[in-house]
C-alpha atoms as a PDB file:
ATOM      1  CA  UNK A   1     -28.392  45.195 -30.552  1.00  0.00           C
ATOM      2  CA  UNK A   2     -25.925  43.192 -28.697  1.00  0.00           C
ATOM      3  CA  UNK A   3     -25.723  39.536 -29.224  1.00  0.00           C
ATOM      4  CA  UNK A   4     -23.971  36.970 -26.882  1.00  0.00           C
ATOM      5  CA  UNK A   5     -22.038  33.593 -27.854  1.00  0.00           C
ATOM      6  CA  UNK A   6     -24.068  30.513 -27.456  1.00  0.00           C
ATOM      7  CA  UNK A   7     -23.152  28.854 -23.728  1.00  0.00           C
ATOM      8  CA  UNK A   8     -22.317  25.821 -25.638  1.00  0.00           C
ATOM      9  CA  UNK A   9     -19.611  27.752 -27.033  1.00  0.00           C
ATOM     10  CA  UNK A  10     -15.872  27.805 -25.354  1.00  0.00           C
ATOM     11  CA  UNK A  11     -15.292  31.714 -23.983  1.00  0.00           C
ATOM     12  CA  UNK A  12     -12.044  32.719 -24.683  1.00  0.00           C
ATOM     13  CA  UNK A  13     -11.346  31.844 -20.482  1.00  0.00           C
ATOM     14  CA  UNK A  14     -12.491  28.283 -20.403  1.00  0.00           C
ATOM     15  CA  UNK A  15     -10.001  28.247 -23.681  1.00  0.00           C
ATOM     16  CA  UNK A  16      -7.475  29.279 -21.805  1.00  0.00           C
ATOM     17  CA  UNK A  17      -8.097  26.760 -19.111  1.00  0.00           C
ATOM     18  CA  UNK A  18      -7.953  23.495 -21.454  1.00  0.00           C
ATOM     19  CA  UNK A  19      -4.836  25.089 -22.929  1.00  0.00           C
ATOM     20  CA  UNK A  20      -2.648  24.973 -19.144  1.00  0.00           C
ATOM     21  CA  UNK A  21      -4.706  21.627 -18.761  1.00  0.00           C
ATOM     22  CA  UNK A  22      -3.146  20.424 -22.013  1.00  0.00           C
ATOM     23  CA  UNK A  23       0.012  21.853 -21.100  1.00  0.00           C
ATOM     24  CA  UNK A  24      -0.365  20.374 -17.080  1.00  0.00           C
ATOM     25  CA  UNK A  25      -0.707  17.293 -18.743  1.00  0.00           C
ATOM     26  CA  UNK A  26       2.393  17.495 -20.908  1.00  0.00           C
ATOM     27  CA  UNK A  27       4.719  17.863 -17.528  1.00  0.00           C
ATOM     28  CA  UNK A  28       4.766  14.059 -16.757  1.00  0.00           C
ATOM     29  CA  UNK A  29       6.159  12.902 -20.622  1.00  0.00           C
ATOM     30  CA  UNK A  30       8.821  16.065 -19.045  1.00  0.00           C
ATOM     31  CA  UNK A  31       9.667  14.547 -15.848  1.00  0.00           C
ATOM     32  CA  UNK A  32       9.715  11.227 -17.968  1.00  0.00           C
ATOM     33  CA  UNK A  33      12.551  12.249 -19.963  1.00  0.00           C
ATOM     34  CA  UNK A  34      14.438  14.398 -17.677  1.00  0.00           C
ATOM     35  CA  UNK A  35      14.874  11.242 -15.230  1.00  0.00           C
ATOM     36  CA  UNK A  36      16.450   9.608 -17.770  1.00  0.00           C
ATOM     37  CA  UNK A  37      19.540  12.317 -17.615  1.00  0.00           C
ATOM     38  CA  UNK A  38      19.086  13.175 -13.755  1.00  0.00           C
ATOM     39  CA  UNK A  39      18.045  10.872 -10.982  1.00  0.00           C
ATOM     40  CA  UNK A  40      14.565  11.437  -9.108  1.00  0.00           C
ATOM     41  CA  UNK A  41      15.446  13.601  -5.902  1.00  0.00           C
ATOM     42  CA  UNK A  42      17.983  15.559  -7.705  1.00  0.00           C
ATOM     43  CA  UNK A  43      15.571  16.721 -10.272  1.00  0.00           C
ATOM     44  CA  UNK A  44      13.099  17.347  -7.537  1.00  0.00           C
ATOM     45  CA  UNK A  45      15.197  19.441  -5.790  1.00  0.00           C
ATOM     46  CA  UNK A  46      15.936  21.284  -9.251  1.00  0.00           C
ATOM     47  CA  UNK A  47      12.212  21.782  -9.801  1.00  0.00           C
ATOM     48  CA  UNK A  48      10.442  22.939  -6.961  1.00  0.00           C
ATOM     49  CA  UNK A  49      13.938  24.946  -6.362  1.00  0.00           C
ATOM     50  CA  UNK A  50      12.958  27.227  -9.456  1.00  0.00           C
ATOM     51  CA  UNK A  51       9.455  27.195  -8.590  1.00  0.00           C
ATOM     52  CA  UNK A  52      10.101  28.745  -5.326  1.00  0.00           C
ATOM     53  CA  UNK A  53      13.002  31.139  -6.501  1.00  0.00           C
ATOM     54  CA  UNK A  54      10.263  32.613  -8.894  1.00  0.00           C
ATOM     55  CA  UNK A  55       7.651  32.694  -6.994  1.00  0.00           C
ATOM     56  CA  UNK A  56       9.711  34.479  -4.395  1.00  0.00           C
ATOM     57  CA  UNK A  57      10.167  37.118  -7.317  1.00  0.00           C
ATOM     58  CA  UNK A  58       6.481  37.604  -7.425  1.00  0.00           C
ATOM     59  CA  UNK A  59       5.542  37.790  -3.816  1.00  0.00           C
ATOM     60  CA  UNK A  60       8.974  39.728  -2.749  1.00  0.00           C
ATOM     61  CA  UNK A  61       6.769  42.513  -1.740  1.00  0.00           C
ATOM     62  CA  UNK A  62       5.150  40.758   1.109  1.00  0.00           C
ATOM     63  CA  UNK A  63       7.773  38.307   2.312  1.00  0.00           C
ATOM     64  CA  UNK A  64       9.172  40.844   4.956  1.00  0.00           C
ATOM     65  CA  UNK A  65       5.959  40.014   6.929  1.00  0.00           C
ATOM     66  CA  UNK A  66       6.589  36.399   6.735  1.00  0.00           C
ATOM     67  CA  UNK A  67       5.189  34.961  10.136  1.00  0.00           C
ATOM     68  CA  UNK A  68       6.484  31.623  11.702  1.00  0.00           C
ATOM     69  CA  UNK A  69       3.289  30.528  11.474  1.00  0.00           C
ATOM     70  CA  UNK A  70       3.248  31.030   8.081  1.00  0.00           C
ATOM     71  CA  UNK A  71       6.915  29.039   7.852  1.00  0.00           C
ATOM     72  CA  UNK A  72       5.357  26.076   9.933  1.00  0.00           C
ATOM     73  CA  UNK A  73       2.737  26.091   7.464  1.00  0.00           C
ATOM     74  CA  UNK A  74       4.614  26.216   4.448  1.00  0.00           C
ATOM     75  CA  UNK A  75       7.332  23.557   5.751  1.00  0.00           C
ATOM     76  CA  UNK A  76       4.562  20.814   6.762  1.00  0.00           C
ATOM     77  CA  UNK A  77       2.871  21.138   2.981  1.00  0.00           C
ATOM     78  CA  UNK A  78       6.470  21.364   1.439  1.00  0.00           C
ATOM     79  CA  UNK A  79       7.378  18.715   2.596  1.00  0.00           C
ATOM     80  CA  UNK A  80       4.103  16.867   1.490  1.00  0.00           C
ATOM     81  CA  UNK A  81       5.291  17.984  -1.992  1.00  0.00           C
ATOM     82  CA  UNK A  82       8.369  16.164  -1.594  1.00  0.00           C
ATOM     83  CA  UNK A  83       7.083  13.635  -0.754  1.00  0.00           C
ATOM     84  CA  UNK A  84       4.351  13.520  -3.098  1.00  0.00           C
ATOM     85  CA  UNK A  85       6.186  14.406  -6.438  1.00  0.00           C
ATOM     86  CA  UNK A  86       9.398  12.793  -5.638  1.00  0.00           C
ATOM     87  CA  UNK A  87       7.297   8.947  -5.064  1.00  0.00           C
ATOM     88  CA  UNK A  88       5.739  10.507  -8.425  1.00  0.00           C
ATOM     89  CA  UNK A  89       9.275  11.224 -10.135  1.00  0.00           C
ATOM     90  CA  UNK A  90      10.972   8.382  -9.007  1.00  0.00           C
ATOM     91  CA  UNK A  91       7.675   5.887 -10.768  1.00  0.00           C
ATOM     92  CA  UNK A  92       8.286   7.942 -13.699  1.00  0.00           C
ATOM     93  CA  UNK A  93      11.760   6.145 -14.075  1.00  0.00           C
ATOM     94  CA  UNK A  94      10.064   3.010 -14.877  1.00  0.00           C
ATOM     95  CA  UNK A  95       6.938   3.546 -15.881  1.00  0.00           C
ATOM     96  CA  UNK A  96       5.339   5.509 -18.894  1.00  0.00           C
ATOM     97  CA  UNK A  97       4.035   9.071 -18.331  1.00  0.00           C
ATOM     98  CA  UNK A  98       0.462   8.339 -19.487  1.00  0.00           C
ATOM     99  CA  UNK A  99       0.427   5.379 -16.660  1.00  0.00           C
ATOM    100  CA  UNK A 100       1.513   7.846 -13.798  1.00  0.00           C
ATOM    101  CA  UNK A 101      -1.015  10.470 -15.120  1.00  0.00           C
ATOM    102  CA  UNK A 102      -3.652   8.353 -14.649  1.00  0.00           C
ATOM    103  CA  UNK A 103      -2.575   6.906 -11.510  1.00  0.00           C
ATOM    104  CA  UNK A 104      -1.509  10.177  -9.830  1.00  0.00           C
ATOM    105  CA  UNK A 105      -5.053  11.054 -10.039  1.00  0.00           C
ATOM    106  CA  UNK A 106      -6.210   8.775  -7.645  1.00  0.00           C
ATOM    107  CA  UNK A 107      -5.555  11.537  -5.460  1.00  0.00           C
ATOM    108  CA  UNK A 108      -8.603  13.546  -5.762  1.00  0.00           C
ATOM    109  CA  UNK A 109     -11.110  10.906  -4.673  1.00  0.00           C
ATOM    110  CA  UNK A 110      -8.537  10.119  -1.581  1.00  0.00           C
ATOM    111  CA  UNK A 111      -9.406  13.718  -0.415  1.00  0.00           C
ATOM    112  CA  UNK A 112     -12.771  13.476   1.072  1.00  0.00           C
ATOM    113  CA  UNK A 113     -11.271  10.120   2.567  1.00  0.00           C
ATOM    114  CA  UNK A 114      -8.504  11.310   4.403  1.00  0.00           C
ATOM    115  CA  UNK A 115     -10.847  14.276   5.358  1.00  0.00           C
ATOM    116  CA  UNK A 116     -12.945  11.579   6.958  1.00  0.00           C
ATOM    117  CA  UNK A 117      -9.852   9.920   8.806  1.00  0.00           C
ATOM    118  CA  UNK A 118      -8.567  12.926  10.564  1.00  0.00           C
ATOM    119  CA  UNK A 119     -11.185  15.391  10.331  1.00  0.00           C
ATOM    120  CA  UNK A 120     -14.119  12.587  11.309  1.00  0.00           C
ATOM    121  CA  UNK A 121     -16.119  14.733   8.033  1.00  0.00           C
ATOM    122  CA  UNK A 122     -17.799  11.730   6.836  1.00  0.00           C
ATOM    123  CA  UNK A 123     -17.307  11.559   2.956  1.00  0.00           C
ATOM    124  CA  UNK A 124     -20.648  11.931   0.450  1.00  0.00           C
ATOM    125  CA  UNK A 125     -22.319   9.203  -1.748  1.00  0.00           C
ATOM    126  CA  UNK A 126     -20.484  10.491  -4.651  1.00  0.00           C
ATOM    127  CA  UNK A 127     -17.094  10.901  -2.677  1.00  0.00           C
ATOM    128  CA  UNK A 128     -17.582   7.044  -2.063  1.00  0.00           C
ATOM    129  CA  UNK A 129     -18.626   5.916  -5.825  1.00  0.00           C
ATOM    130  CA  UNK A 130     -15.668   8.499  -6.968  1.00  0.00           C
ATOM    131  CA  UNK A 131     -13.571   6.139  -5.150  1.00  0.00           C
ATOM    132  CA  UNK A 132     -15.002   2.550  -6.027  1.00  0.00           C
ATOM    133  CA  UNK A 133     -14.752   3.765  -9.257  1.00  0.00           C
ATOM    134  CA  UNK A 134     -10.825   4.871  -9.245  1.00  0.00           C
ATOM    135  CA  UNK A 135     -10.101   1.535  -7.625  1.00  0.00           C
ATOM    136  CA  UNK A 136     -11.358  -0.389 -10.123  1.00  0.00           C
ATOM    137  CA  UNK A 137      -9.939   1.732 -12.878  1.00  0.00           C
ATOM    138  CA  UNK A 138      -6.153   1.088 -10.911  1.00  0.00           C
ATOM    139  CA  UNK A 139      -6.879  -2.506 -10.956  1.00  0.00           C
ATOM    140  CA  UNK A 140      -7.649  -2.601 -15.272  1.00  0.00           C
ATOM    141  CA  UNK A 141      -4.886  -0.519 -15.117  1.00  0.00           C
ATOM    142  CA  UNK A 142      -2.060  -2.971 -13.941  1.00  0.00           C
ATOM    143  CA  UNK A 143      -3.347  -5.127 -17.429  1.00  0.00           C
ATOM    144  CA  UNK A 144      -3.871  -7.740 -14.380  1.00  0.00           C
ATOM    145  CA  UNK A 145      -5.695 -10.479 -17.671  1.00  0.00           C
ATOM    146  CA  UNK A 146      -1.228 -10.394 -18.566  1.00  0.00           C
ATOM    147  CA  UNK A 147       0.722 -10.391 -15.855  1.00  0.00           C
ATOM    148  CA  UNK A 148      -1.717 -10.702 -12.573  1.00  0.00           C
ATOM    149  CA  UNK A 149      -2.560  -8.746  -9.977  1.00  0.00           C
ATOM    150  CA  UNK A 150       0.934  -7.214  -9.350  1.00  0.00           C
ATOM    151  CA  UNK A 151       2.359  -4.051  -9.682  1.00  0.00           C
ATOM    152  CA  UNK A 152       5.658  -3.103 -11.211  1.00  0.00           C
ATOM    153  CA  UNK A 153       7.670  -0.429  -8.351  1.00  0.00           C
ATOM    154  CA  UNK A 154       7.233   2.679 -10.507  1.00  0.00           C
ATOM    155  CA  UNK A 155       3.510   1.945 -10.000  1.00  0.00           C
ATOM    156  CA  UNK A 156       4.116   1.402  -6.698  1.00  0.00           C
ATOM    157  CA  UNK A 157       5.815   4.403  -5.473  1.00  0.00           C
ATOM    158  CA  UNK A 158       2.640   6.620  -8.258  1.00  0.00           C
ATOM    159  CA  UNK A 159       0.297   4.714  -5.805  1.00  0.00           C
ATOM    160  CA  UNK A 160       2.314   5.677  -2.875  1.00  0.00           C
ATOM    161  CA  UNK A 161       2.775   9.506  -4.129  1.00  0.00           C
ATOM    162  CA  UNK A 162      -1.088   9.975  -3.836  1.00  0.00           C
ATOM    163  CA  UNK A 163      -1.544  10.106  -0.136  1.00  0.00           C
ATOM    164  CA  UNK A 164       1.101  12.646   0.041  1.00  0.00           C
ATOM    165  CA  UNK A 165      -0.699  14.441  -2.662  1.00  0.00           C
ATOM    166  CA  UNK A 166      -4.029  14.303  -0.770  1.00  0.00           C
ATOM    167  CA  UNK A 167      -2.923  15.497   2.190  1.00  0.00           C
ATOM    168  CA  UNK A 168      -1.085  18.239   0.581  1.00  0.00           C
ATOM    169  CA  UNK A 169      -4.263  19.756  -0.565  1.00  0.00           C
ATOM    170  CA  UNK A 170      -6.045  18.774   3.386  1.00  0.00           C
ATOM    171  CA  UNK A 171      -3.261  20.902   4.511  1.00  0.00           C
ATOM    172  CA  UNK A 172      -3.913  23.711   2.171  1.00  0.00           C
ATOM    173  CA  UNK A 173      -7.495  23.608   3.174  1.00  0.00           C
ATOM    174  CA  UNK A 174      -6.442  23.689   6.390  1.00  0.00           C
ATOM    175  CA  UNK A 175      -4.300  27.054   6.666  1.00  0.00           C
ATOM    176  CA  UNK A 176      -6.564  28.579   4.613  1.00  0.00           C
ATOM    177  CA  UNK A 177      -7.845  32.105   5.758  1.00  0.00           C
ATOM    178  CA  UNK A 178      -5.502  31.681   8.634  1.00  0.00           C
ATOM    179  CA  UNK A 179      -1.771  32.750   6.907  1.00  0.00           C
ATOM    180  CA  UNK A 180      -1.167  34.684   3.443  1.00  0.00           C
ATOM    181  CA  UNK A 181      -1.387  32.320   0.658  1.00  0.00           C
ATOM    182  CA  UNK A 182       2.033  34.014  -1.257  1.00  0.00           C
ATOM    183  CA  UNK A 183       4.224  33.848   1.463  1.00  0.00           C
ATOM    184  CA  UNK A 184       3.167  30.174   2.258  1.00  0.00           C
ATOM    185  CA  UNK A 185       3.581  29.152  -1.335  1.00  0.00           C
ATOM    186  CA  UNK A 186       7.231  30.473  -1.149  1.00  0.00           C
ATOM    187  CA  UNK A 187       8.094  28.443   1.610  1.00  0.00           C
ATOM    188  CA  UNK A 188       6.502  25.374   0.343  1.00  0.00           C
ATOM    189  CA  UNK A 189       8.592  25.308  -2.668  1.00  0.00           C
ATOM    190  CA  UNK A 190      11.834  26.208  -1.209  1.00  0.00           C
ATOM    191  CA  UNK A 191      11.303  24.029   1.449  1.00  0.00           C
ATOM    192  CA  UNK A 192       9.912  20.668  -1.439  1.00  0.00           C
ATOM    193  CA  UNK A 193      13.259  21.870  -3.188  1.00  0.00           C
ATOM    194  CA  UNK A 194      15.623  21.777  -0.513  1.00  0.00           C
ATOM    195  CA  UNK A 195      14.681  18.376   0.917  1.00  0.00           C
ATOM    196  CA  UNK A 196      14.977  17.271  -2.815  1.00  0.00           C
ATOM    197  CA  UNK A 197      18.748  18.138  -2.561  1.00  0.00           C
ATOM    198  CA  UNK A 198      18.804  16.450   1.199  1.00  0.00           C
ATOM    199  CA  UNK A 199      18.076  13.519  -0.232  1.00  0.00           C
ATOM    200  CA  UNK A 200      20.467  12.479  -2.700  1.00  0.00           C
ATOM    201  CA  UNK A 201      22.858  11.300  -0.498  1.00  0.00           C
ATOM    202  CA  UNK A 202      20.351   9.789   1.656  1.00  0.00           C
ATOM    203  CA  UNK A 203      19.441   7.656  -1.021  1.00  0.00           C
ATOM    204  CA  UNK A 204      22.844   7.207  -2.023  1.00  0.00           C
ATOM    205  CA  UNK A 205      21.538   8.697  -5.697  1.00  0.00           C
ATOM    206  CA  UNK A 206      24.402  10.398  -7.626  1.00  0.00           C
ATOM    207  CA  UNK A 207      25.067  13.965  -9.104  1.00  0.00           C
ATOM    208  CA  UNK A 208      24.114  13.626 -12.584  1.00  0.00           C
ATOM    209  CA  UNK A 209      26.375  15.407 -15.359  1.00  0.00           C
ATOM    210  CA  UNK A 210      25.292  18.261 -16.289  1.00  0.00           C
ATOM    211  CA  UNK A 211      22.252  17.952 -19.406  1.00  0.00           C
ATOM    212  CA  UNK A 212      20.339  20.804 -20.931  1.00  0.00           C
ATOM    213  CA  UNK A 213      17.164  17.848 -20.527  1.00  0.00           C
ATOM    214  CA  UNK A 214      17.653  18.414 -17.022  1.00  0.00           C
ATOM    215  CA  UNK A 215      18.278  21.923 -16.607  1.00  0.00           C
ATOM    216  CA  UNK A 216      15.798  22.847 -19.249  1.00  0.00           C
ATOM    217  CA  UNK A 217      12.718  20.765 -17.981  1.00  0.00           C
ATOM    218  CA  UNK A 218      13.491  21.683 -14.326  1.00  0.00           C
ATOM    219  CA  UNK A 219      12.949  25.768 -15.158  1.00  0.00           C
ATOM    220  CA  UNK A 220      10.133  24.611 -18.159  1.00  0.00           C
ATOM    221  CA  UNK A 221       8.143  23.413 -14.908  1.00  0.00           C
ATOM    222  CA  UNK A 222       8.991  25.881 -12.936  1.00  0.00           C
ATOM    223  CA  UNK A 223       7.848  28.854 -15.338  1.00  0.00           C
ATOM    224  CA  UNK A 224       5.045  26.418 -16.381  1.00  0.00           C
ATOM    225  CA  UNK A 225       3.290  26.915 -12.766  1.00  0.00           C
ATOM    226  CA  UNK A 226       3.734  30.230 -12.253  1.00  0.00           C
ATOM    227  CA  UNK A 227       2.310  30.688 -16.106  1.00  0.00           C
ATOM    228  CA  UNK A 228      -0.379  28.257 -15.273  1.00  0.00           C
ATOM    229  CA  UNK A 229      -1.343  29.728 -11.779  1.00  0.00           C
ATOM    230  CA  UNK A 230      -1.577  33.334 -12.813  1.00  0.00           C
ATOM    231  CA  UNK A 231      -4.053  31.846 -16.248  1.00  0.00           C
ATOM    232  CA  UNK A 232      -6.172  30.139 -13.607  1.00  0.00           C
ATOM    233  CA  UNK A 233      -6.461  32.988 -11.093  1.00  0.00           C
ATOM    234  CA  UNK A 234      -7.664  35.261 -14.384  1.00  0.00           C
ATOM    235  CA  UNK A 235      -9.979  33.035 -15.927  1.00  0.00           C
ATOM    236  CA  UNK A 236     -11.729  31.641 -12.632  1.00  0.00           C
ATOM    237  CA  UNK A 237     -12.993  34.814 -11.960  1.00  0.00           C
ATOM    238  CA  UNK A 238     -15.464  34.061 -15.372  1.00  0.00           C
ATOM    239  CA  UNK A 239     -16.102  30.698 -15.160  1.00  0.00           C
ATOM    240  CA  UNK A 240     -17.340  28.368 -12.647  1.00  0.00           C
ATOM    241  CA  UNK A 241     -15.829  26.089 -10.206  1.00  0.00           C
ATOM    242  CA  UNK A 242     -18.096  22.764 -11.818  1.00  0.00           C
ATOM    243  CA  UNK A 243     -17.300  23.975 -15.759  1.00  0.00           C
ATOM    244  CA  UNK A 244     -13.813  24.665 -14.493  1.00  0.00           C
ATOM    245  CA  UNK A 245     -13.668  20.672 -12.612  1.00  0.00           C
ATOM    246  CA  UNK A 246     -14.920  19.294 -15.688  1.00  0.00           C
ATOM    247  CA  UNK A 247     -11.994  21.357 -18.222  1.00  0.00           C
ATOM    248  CA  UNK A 248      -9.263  20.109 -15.319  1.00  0.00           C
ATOM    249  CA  UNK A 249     -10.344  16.437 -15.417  1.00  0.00           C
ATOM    250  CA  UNK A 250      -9.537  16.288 -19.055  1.00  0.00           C
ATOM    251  CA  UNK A 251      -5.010  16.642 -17.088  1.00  0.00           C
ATOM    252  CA  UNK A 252      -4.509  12.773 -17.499  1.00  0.00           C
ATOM    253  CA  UNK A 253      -6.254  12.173 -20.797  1.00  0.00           C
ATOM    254  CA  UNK A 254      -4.029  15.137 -22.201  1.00  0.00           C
ATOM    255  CA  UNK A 255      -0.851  13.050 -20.281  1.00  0.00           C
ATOM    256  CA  UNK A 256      -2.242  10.397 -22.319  1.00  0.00           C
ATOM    257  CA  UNK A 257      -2.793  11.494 -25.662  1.00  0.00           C
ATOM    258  CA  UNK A 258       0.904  13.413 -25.438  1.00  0.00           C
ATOM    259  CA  UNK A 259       2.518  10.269 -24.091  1.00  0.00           C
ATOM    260  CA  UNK A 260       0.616   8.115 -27.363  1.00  0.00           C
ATOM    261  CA  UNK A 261       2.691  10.881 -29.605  1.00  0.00           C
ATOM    262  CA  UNK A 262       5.622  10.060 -28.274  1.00  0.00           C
ATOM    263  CA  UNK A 263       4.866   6.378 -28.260  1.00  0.00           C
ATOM    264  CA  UNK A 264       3.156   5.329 -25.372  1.00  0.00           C
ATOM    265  CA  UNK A 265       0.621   2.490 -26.138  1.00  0.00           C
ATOM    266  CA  UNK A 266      -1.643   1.428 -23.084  1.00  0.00           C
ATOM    267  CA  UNK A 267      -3.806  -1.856 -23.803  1.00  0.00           C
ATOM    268  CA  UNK A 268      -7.068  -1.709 -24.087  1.00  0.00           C
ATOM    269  CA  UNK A 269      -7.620  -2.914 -20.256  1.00  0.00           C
ATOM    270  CA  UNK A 270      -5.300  -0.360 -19.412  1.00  0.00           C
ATOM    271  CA  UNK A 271      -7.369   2.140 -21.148  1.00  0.00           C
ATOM    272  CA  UNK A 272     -10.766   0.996 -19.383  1.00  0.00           C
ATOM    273  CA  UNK A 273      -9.123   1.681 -16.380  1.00  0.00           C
ATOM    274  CA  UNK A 274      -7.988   4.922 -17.344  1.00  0.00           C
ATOM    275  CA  UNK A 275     -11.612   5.806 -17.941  1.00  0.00           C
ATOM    276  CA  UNK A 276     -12.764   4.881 -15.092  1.00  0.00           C
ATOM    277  CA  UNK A 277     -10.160   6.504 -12.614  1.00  0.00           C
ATOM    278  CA  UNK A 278     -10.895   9.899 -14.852  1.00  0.00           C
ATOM    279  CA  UNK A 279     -14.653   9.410 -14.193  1.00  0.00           C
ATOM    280  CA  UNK A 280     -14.231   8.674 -10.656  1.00  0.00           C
ATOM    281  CA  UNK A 281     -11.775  11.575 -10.196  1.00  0.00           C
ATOM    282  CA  UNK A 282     -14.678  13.906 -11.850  1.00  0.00           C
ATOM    283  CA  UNK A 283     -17.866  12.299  -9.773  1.00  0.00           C
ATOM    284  CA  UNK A 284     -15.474  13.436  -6.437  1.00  0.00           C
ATOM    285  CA  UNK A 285     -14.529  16.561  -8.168  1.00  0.00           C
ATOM    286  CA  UNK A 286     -18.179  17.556  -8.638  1.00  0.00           C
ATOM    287  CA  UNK A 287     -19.216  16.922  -5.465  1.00  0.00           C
ATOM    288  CA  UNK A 288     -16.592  18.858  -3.399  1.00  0.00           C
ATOM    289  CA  UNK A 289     -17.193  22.007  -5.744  1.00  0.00           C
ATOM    290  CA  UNK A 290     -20.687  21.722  -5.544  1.00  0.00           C
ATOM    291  CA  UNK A 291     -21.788  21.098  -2.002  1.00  0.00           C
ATOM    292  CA  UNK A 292     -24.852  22.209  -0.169  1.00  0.00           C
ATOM    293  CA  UNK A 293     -23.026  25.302   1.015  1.00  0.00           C
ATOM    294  CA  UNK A 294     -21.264  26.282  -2.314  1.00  0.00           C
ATOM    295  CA  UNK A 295     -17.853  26.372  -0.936  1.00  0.00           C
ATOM    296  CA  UNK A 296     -14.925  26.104  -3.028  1.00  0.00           C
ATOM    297  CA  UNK A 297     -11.885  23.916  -1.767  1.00  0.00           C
ATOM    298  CA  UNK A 298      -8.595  25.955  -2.042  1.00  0.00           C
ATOM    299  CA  UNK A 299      -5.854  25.078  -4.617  1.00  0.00           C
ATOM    300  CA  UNK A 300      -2.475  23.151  -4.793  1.00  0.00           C
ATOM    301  CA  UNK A 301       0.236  25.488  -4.022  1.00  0.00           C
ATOM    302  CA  UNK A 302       1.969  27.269  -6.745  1.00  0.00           C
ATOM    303  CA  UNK A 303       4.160  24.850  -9.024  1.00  0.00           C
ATOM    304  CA  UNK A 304       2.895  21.658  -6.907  1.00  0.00           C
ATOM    305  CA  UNK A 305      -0.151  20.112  -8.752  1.00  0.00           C
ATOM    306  CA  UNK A 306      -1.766  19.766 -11.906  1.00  0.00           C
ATOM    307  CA  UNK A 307      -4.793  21.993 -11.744  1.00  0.00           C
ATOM    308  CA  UNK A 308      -7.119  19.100 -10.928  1.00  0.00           C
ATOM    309  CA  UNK A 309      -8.098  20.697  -7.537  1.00  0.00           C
ATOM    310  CA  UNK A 310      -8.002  24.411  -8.286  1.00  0.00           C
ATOM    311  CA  UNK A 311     -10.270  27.292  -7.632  1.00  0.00           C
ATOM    312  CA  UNK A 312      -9.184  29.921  -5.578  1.00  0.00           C
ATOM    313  CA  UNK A 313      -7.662  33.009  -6.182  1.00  0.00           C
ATOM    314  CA  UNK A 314      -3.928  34.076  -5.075  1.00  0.00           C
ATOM    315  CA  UNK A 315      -3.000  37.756  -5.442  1.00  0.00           C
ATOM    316  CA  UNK A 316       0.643  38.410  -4.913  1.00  0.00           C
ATOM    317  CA  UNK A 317      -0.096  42.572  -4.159  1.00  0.00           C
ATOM    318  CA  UNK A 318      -2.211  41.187  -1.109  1.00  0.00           C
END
């Protein structure tokens, strides 16, 4: 007689997705102490550099039909990436990792917004409370009861490093179905990595000296998303896109409870607001996985995200 786990019950997939959730989540206390030995753009360009030399290792087999579509494609959301994580790396200069966590998920309920702005796709109720709830949760989380309603300029450039963010995932859901996922992701990378190098002396940020912390975190992260993609493209296939939402919510409380280890200590304020961009991220989350036609959103490119917005598959042998 066979007998089946009780549903309430982890399977050994949705273990395997809080595990690269924990680990997703450990990445900014990274990028928090690798900025200390490298400056922002450098270690940008180090990152996303690996990212895309490894994932050109994986999808070698199908890069000699690289279109340029598929390179027009790749450059616009690479350089969204850029954009994105270097406003993202250059906050985590100043500010603790659990604080840009928390703030860098702002960019989930921005989605359906931005949707709205250039696709006129008027958001949901719950894309709208997802929102309202985030903004209030960035508000408690500038402690505004001690020093007002200002922002330091790590917080700042988090904030900024959003929008980018958003769009980066419009633009995925845009080329979607229309170019080859693997060869796009390639580009992406190499393309986030190069501009990374580009600019340093643009910003008139020097050369660091050469650091294992560096060199170590920047091919840690990029191993970490190939790891973390091919985990997510296995387990998905089990378990569903709302169980899976709810498991990749839980990024920025990981950030958090890594960053208290290592001695971060948000006030309490800071931690209502914390709670509240979480639940506001989720309520969005929800409602984009579980629309009235069942679609599922694609995913962050390889090495780009946290896995806060994925659920689709990527097979390299395609």
């Amino acid at each position: 007689m066979l007998h089946t786990a009780p549903r309430n019950q982890f399977s050994r997939q949705e273990l395997a997705l809080v595990l690269i959730t924990a680990v997703w989540g450990a990445t900014f206390l990274i990028v928090h102490v690798a900025v200390q030995y490298s400056g922002p753009w450098f270690f940008v360009g180090m990152r996303f550099l690996t990212a895309g030399l490894i994932s050109a290792v994986i999808f070698a087999r199908v890069l000699c039909c690289i279109t340029l579509k598929e390179i027009a494609a790749g450059s616009a959301i690479g350089v969204m990436i850029f954009l994105g994580y270097g406003l993202q790396t250059v906050g985590l200069q100043t500010i603790d990792s659990s604080t840009s966590a928390f703030i860098t998920a702002l960019y989930v309920p921005l989605v359906p917004v931005l949707q709205w702005m250039v696709f006129r796709k008027p958001p949901g109720l719950s894309a709208w409370i997802g929102v309202g709830l985030a903004f209030v949760g960035l508000v408690l989380l500038a402690d505004p009861a001690s020093v007002g309603f200002t922002f330091s300029s790590g917080e700042i450039a988090t904030v900024a490093s959003t929008l980018p963010i958003a769009a980066e995932i419009i633009l995925i859901g845009w080329f979607a179905g229309k170019v080859h996922l693997g060869r796009v992701t390639v580009v992406q990378l190499l393309v986030a990595g190069s501009l990374g190098f580009v600019a340093v002396p643009m910003v008139g940020e020097e050369l660091p000296a050469f650091s294992w912390v560096w060199v170590g975190a920047a091919v840690a992260l990029g191993t970490f998303s190939c790891v973390i993609q091919l985990t997510m493209n296995w387990a998905q296939r089990s378990v569903s896109p709302t169980r899976a939402t709810i498991i990749y919510a839980g990024e920025p409380v990981w950030a958090a409870i890594i960053g208290r280890i290592a001695g971060d200590r948000l006030p309490p304020v800071a931690v209502a607001g914390a709670i509240f961009i979480v639940v506001g991220a989720l309520v969005s989350e929800l409602k984009l996985r579980t629309g009235k036609d069942g679609a599922v959103p694609p995913e962050p490119p390889l090495g780009a995200g946290g896995p806060a917005s994925v659920v689709h598959q990527l097979d390299p042998t395609d």
